[in-house]
C-alpha atoms as a PDB file:
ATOM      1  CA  UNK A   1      97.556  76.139 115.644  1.00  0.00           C
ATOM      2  CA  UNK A   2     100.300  78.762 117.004  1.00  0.00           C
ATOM      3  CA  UNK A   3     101.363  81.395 114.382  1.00  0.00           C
ATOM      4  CA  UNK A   4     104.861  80.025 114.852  1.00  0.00           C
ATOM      5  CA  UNK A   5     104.988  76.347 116.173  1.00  0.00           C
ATOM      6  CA  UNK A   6     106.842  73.222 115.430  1.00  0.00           C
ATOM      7  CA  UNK A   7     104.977  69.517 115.018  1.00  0.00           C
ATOM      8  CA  UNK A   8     107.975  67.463 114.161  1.00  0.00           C
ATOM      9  CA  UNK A   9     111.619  67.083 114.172  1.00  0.00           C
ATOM     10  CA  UNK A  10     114.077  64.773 113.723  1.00  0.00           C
ATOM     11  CA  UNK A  11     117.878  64.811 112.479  1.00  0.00           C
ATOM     12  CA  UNK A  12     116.847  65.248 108.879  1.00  0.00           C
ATOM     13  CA  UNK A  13     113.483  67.195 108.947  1.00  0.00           C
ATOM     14  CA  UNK A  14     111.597  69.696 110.749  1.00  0.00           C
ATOM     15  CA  UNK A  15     107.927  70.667 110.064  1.00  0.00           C
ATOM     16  CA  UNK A  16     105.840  73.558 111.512  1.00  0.00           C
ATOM     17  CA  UNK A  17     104.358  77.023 110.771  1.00  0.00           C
ATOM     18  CA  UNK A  18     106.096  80.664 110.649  1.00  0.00           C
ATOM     19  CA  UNK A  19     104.687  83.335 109.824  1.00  0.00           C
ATOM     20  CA  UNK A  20     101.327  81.642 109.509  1.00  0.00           C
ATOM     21  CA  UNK A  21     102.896  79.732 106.407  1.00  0.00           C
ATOM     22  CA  UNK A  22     103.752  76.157 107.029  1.00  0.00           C
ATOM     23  CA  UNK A  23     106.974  75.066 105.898  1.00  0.00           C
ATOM     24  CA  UNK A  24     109.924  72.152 105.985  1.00  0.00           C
ATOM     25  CA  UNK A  25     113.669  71.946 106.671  1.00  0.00           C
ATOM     26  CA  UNK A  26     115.081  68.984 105.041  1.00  0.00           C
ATOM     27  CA  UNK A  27     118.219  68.131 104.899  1.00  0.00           C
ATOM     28  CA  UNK A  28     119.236  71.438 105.652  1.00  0.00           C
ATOM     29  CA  UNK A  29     116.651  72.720 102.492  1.00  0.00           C
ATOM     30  CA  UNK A  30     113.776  75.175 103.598  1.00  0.00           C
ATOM     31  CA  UNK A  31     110.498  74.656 101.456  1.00  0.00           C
ATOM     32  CA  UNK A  32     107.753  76.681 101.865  1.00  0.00           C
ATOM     33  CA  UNK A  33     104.015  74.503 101.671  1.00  0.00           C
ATOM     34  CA  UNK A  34     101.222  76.439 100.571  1.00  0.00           C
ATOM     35  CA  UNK A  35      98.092  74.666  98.377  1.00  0.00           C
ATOM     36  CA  UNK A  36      95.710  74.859  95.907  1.00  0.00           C
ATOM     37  CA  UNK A  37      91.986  73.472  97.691  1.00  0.00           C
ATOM     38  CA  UNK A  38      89.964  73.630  94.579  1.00  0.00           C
ATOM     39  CA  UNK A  39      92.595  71.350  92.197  1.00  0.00           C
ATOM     40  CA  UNK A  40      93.565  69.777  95.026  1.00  0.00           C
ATOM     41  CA  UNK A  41      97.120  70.307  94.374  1.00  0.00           C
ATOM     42  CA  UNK A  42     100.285  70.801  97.299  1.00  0.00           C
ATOM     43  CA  UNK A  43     102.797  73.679  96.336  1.00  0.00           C
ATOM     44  CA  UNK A  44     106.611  72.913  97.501  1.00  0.00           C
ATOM     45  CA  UNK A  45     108.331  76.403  97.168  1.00  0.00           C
ATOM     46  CA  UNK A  46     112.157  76.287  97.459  1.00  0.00           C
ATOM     47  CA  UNK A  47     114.236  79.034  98.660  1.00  0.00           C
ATOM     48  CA  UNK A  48     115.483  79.887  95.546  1.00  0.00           C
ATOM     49  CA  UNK A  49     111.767  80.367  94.133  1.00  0.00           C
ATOM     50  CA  UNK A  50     111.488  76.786  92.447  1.00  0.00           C
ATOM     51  CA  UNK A  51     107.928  75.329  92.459  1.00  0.00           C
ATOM     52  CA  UNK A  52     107.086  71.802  92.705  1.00  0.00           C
ATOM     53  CA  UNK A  53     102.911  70.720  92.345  1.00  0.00           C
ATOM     54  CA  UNK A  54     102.171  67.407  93.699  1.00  0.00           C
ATOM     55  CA  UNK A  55      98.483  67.082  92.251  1.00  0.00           C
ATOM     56  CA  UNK A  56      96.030  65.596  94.494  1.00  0.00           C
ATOM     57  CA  UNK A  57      97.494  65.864  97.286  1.00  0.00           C
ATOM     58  CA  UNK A  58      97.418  67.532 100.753  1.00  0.00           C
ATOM     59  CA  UNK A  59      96.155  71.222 102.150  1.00  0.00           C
ATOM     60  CA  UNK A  60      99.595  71.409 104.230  1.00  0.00           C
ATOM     61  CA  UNK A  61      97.750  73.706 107.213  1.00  0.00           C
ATOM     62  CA  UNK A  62      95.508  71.001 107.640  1.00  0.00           C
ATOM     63  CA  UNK A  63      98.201  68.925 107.983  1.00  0.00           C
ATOM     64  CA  UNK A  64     100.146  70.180 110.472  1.00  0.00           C
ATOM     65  CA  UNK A  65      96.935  70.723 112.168  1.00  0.00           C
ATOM     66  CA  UNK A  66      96.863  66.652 112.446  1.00  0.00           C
ATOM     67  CA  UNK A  67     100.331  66.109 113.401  1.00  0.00           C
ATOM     68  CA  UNK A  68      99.653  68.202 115.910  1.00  0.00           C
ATOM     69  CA  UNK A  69      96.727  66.233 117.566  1.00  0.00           C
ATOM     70  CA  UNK A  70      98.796  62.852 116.734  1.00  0.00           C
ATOM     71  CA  UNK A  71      97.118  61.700 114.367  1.00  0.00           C
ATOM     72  CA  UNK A  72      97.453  60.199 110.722  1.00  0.00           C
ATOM     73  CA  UNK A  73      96.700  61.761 107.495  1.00  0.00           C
ATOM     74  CA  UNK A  74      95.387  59.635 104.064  1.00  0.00           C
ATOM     75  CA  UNK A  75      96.255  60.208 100.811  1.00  0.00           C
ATOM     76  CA  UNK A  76      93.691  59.794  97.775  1.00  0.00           C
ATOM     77  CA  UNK A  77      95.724  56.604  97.217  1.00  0.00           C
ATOM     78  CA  UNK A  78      94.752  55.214 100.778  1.00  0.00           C
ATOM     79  CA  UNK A  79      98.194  55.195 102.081  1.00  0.00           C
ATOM     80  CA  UNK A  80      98.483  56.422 105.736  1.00  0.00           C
ATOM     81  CA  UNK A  81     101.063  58.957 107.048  1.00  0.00           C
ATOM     82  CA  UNK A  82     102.492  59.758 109.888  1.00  0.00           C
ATOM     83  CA  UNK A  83     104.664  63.459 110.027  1.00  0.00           C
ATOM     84  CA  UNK A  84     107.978  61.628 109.034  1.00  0.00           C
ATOM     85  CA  UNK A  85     106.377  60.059 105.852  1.00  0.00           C
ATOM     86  CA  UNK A  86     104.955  63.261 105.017  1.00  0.00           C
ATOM     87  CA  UNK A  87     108.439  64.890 105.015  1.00  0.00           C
ATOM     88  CA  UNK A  88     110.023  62.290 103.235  1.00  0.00           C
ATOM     89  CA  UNK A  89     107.448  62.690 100.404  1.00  0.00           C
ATOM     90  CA  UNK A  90     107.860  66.347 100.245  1.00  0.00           C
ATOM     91  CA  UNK A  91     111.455  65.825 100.063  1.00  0.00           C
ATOM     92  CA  UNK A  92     111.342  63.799  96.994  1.00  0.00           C
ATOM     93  CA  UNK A  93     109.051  65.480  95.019  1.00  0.00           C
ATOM     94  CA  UNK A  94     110.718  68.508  95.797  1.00  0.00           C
ATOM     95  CA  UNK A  95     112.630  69.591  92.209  1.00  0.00           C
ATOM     96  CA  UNK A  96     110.366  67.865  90.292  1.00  0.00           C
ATOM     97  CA  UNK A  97     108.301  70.335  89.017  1.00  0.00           C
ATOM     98  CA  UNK A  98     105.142  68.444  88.574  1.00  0.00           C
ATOM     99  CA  UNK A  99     104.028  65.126  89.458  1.00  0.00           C
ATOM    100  CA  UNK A 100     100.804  63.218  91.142  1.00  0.00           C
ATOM    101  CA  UNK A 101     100.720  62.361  94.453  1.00  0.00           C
ATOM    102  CA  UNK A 102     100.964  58.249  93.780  1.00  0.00           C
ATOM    103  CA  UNK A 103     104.614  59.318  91.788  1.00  0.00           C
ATOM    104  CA  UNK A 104     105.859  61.163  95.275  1.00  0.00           C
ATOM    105  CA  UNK A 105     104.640  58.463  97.073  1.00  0.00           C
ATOM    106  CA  UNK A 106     107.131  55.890  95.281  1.00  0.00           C
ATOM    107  CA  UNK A 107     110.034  57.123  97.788  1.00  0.00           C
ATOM    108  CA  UNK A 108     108.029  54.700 100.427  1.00  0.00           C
ATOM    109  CA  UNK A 109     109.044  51.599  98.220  1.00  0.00           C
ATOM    110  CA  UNK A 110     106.512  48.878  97.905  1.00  0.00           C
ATOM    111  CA  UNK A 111     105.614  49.542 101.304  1.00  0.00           C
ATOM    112  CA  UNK A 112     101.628  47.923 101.385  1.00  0.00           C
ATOM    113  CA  UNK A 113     100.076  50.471 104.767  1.00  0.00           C
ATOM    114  CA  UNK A 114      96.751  51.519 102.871  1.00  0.00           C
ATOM    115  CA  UNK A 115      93.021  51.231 103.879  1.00  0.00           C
ATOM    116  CA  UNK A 116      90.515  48.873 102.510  1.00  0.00           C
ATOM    117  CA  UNK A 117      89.061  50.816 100.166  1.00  0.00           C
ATOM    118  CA  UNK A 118      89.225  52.161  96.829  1.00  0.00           C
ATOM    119  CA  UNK A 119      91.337  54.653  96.113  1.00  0.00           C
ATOM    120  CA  UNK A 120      89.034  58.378  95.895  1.00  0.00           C
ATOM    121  CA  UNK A 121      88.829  60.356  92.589  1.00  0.00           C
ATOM    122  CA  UNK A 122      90.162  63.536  92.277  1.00  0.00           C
ATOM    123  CA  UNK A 123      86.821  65.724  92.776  1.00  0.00           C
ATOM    124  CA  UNK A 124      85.815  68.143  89.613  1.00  0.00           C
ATOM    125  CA  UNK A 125      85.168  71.873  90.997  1.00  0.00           C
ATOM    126  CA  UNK A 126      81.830  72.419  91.981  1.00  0.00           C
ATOM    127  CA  UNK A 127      79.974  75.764  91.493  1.00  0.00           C
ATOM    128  CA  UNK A 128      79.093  76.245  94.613  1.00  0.00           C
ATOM    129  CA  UNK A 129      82.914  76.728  95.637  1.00  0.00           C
ATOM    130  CA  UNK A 130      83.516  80.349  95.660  1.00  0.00           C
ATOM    131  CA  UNK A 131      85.952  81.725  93.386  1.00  0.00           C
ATOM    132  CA  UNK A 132      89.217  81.316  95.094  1.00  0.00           C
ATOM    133  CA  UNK A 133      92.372  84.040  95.749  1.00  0.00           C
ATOM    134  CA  UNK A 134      93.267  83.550  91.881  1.00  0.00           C
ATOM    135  CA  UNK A 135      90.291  85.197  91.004  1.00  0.00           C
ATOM    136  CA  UNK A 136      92.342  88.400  91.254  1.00  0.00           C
ATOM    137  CA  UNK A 137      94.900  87.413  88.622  1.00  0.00           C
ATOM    138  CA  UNK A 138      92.064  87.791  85.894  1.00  0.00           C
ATOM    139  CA  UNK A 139      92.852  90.913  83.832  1.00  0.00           C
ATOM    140  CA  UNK A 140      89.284  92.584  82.879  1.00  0.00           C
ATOM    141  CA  UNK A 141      90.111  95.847  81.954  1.00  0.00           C
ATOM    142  CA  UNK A 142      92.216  95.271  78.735  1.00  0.00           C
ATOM    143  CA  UNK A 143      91.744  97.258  75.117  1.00  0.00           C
ATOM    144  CA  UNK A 144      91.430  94.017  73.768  1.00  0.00           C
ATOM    145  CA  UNK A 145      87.914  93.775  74.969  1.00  0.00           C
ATOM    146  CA  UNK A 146      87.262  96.006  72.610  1.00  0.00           C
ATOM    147  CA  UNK A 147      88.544  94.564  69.957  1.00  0.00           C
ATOM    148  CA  UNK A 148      86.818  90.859  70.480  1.00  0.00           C
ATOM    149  CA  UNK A 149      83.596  92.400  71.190  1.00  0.00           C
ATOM    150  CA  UNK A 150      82.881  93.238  67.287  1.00  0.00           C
ATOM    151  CA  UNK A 151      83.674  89.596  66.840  1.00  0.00           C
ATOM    152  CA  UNK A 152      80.363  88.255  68.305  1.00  0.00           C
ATOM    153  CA  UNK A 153      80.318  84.882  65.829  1.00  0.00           C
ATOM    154  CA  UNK A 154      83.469  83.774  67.437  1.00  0.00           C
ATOM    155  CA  UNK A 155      83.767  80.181  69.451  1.00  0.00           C
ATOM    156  CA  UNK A 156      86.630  81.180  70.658  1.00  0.00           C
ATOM    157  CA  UNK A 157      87.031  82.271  74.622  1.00  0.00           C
ATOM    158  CA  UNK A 158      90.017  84.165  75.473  1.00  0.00           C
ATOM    159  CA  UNK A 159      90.961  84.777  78.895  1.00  0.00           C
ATOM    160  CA  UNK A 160      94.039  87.078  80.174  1.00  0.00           C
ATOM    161  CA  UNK A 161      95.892  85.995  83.440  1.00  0.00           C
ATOM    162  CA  UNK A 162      98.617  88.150  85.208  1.00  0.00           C
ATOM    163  CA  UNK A 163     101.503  86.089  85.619  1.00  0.00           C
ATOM    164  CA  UNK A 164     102.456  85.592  89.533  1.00  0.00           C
ATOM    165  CA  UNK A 165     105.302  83.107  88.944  1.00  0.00           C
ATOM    166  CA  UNK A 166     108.537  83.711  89.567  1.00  0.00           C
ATOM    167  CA  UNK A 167     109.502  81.268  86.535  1.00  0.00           C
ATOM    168  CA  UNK A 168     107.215  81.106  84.028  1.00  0.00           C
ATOM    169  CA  UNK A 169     107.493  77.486  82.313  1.00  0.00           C
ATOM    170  CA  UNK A 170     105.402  74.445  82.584  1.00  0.00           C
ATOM    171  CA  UNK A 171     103.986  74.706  86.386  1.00  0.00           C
ATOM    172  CA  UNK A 172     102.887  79.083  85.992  1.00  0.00           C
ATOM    173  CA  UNK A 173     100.873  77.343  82.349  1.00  0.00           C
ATOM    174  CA  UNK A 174      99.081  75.416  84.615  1.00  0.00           C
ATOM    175  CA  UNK A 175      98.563  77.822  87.334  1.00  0.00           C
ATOM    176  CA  UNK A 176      97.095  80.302  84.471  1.00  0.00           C
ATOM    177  CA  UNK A 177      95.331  77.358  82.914  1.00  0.00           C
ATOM    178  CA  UNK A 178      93.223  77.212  86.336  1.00  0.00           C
ATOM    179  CA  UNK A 179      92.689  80.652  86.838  1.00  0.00           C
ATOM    180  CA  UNK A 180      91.268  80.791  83.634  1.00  0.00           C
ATOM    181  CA  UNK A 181      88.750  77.337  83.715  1.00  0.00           C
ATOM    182  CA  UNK A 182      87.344  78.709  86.977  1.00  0.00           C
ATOM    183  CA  UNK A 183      86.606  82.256  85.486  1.00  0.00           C
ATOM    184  CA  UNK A 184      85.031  80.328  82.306  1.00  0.00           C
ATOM    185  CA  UNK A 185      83.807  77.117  83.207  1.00  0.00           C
ATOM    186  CA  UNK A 186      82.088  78.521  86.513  1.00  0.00           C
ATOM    187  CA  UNK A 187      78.967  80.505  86.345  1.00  0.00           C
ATOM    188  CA  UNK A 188      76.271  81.671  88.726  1.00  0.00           C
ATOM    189  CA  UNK A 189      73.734  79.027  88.060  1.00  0.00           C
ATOM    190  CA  UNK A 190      75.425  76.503  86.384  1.00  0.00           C
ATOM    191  CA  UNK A 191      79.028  74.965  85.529  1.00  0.00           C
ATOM    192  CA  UNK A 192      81.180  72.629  83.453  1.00  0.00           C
ATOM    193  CA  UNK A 193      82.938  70.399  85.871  1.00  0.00           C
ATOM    194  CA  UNK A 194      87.032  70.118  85.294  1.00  0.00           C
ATOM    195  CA  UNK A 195      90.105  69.150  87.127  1.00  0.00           C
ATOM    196  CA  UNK A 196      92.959  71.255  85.533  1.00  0.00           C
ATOM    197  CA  UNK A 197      95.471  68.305  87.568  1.00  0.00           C
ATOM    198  CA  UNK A 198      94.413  65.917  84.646  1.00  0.00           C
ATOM    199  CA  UNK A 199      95.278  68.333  81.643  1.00  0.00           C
ATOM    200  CA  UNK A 200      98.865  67.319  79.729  1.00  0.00           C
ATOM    201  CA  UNK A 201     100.727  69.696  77.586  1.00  0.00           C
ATOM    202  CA  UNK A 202     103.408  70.167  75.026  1.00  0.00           C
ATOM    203  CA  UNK A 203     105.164  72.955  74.149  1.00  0.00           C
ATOM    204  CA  UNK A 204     104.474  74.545  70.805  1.00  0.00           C
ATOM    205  CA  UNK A 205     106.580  76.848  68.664  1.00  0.00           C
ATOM    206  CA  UNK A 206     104.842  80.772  67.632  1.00  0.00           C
ATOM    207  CA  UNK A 207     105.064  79.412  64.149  1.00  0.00           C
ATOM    208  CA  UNK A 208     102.494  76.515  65.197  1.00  0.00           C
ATOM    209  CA  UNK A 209     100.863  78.789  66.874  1.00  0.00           C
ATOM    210  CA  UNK A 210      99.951  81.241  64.311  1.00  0.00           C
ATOM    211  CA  UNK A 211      99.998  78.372  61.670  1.00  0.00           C
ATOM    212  CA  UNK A 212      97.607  78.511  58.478  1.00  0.00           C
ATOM    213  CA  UNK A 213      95.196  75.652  57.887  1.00  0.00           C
ATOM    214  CA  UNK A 214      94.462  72.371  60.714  1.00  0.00           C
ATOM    215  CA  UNK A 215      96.668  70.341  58.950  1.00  0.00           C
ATOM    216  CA  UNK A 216      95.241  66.888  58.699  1.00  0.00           C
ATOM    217  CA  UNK A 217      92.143  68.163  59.660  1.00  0.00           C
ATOM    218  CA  UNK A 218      93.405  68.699  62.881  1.00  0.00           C
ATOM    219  CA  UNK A 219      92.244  72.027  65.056  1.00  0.00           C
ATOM    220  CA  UNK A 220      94.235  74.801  65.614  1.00  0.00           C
ATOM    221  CA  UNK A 221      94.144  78.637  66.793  1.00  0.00           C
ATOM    222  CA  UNK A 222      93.506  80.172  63.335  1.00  0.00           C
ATOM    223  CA  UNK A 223      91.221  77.580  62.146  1.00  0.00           C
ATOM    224  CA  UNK A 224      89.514  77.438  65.757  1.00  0.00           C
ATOM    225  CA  UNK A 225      88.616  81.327  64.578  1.00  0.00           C
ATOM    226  CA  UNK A 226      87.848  81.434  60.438  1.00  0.00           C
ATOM    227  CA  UNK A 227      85.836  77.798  60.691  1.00  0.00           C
ATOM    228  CA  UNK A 228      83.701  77.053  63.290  1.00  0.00           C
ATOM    229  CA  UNK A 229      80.273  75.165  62.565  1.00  0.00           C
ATOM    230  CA  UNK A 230      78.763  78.080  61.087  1.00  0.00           C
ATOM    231  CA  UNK A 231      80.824  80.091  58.985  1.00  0.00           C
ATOM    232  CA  UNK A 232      80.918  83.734  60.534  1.00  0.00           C
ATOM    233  CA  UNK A 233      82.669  85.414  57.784  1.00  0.00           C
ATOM    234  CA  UNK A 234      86.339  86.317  59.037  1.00  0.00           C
ATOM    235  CA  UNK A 235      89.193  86.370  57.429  1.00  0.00           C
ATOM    236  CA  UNK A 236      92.628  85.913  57.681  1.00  0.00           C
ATOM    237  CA  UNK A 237      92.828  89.794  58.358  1.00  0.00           C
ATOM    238  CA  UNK A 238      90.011  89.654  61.889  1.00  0.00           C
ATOM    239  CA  UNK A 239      92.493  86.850  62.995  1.00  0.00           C
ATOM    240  CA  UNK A 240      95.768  89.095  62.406  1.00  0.00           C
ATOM    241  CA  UNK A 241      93.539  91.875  64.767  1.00  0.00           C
ATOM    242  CA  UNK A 242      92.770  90.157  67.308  1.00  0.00           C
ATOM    243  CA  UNK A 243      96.265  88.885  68.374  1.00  0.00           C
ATOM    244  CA  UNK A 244      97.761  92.249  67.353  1.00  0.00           C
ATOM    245  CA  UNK A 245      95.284  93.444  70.242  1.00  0.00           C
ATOM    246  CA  UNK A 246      96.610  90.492  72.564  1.00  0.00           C
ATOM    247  CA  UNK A 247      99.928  90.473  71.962  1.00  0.00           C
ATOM    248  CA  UNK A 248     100.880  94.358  71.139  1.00  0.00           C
ATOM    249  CA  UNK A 249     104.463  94.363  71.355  1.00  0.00           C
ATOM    250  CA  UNK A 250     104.819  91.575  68.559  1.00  0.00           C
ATOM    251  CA  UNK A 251     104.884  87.755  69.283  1.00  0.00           C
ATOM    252  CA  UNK A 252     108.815  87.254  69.219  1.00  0.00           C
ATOM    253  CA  UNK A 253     109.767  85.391  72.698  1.00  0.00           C
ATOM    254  CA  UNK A 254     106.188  84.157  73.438  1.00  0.00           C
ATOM    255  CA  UNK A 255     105.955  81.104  74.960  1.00  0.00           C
ATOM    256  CA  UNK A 256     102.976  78.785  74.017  1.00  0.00           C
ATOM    257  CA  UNK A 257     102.130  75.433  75.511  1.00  0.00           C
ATOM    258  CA  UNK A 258      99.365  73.395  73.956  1.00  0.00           C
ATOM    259  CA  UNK A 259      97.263  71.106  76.536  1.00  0.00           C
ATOM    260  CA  UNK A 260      94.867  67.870  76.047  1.00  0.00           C
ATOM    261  CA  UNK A 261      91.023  68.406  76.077  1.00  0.00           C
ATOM    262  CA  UNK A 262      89.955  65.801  77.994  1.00  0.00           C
ATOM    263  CA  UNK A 263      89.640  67.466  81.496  1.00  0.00           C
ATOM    264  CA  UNK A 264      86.110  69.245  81.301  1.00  0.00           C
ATOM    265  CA  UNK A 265      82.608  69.077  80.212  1.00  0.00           C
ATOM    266  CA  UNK A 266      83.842  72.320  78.096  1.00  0.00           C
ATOM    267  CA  UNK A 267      84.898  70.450  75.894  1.00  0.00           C
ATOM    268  CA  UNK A 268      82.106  67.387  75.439  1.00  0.00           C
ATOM    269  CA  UNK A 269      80.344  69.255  72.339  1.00  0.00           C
ATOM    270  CA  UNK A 270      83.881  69.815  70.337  1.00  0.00           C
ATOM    271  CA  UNK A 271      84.603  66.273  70.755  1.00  0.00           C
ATOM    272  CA  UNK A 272      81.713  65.669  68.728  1.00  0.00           C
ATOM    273  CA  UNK A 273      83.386  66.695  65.231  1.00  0.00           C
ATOM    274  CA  UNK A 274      84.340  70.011  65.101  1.00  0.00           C
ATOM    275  CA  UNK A 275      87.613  70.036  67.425  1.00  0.00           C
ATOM    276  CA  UNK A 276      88.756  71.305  70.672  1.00  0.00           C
ATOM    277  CA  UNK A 277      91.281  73.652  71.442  1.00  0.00           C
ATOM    278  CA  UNK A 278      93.255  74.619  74.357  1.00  0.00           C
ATOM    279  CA  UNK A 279      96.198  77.265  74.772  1.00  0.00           C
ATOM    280  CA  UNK A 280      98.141  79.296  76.983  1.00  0.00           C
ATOM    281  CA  UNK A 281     100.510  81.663  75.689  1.00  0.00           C
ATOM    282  CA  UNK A 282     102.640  83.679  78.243  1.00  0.00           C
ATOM    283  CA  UNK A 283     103.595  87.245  76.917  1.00  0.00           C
ATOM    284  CA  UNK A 284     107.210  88.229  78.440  1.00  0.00           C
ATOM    285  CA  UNK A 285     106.929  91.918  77.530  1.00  0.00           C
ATOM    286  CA  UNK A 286     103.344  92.084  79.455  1.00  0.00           C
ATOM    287  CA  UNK A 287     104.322  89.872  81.835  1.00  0.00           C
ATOM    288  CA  UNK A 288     100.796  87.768  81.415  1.00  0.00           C
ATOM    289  CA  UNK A 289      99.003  84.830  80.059  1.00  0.00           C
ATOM    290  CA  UNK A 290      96.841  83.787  77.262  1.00  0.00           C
ATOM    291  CA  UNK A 291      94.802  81.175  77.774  1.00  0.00           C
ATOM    292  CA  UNK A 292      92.355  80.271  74.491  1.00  0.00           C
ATOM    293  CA  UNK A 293      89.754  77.549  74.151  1.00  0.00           C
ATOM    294  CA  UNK A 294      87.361  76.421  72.195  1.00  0.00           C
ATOM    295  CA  UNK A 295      84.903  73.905  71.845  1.00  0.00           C
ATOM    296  CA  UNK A 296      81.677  73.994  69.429  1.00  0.00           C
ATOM    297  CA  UNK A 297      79.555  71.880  67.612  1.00  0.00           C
ATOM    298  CA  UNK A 298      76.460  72.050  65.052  1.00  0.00           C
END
């Protein structure tokens, strides 16, 4: 396709590529379109900065590329689309943050135009994808390297993301959640399959964060470090160390979410007994992420 070029418009809606960024006009609303291919997840950017990620859904070039030649895209669900259906989806999901394709695809009704066949699963990353633009958000050179290398015994993997969200909230979590599964889970030789668009969260408080003891026998960050299967030793003063390293200018105004476990092979072994654990805590003053997991058994 053109750098600039137009594939549809009608009175409501027009769809094309400027700047060699696709975007939409509806309703007098510009959107930017931009994706994520590994997830597979569509990014609706408003003027105004507000993201919307429809999960599982479409790599927008590609679709303009399709309009262009007249013809029809398909969803995961199996329903078809023509370039006016495709705007009309992006226009509802637009605002809403965060939703799977088969909820944006509720503004076509009960209409029945799918395939015969059953709908595809999402596909897990594979390690033979190579580490995508995101890879660049992964801070390496931080002093607290330093300070988690003399904890060796830990089962606890810490990864720091730069934040590259205009808003932090719910949708940049995820975003850092990603860029810190495919620096983890994906190796050389080998990887644990995941698809971040399946992971939940809630939002936590720093006082749960930092909380003493699993209550319940539930897992959380400081047990996830002083009790794994084998005791290692630490105490209450390692733990106090190590987030003094990660969060150096104090933990007032962080903002921690706290996500499911059931999204990766990471996390298989944990599920045994022991407990999973997965975090992301965004640090206003540094202007980064957190992201913690663990997942260990005997």
């Amino acid at each position: 396709m053109e750098k600039d070029s137009i594939v549809f418009r009608d009175e409501r809606y027009v769809l094309g590529q400027k700047n060699g960024l696709p975007f939409i006009i509806a309703n007098g609303e510009e959107y930017t379109l931009t994706c994520h291919p590994y997830e597979p997840c569509l990014y609706i950017t408003s003027a105004d900065g507000k993201l919307t990620a429809v999960h599982n859904a479409f790599d927008p070039s590609s679709v303009l590329q399709t309009f262009s030649e007249g013809a029809r895209i398909t969803s995961v669900t199996g329903t078809d689309y023509n370039a006016l259906d495709f705007c009309r989806m992006v226009e509802y999901a637009a605002g809403r943050y965060d939703v799977q394709i088969d909820e944006a695809e509720k503004v076509f009704g009960t209409r029945a135009e799918k395939k015969d066949r059953e709908p595809e699963k999402p596909q897990a990353i594979d390690a033979s994808i190579p580490p995508g633009p995101e890879s660049g958000r992964i801070i390496e050179d931080d002093a607290f390297s330093d300070v988690i290398d003399q904890y060796p015994d830990s089962v606890i993997d810490i990864c720091l993301v730069k934040n590259d969200q205009t808003d932090p909230g719910y949708n940049a979590h995820r975003h850092a959640l990603l860029c810190a599964s495919r620096k983890l889970f994906v190796g050389e030789d080998d990887a644990w399959h995941f698809d971040v668009g399946k992971a939940k969260a809630k939002q936590i408080s720093t006082r749960e964060l930092f909380a003493s003891g699993g209550k319940n026998g539930e897992m959380d960050y400081r047990k996830a470090f002083l009790e794994p299967p084998f005791p290692n030793g630490y105490t209450d003063a390692d733990f106090d160390r190590i987030n003094a390293a990660l969060f150096p200018n104090g933990i007032e105004g962080l903002e921690a979410y706290e996500w499911t476990t059931d999204w990766s092979e990471y996390f298989d072994e944990g599920r045994e007994w022991w407990g999973t654990l997965c975090l992301t805590v965004y640090d206003r003053s540094l202007d980064r992420f957190v992201v913690i997991m663990a997942s260990a058994t005997d």
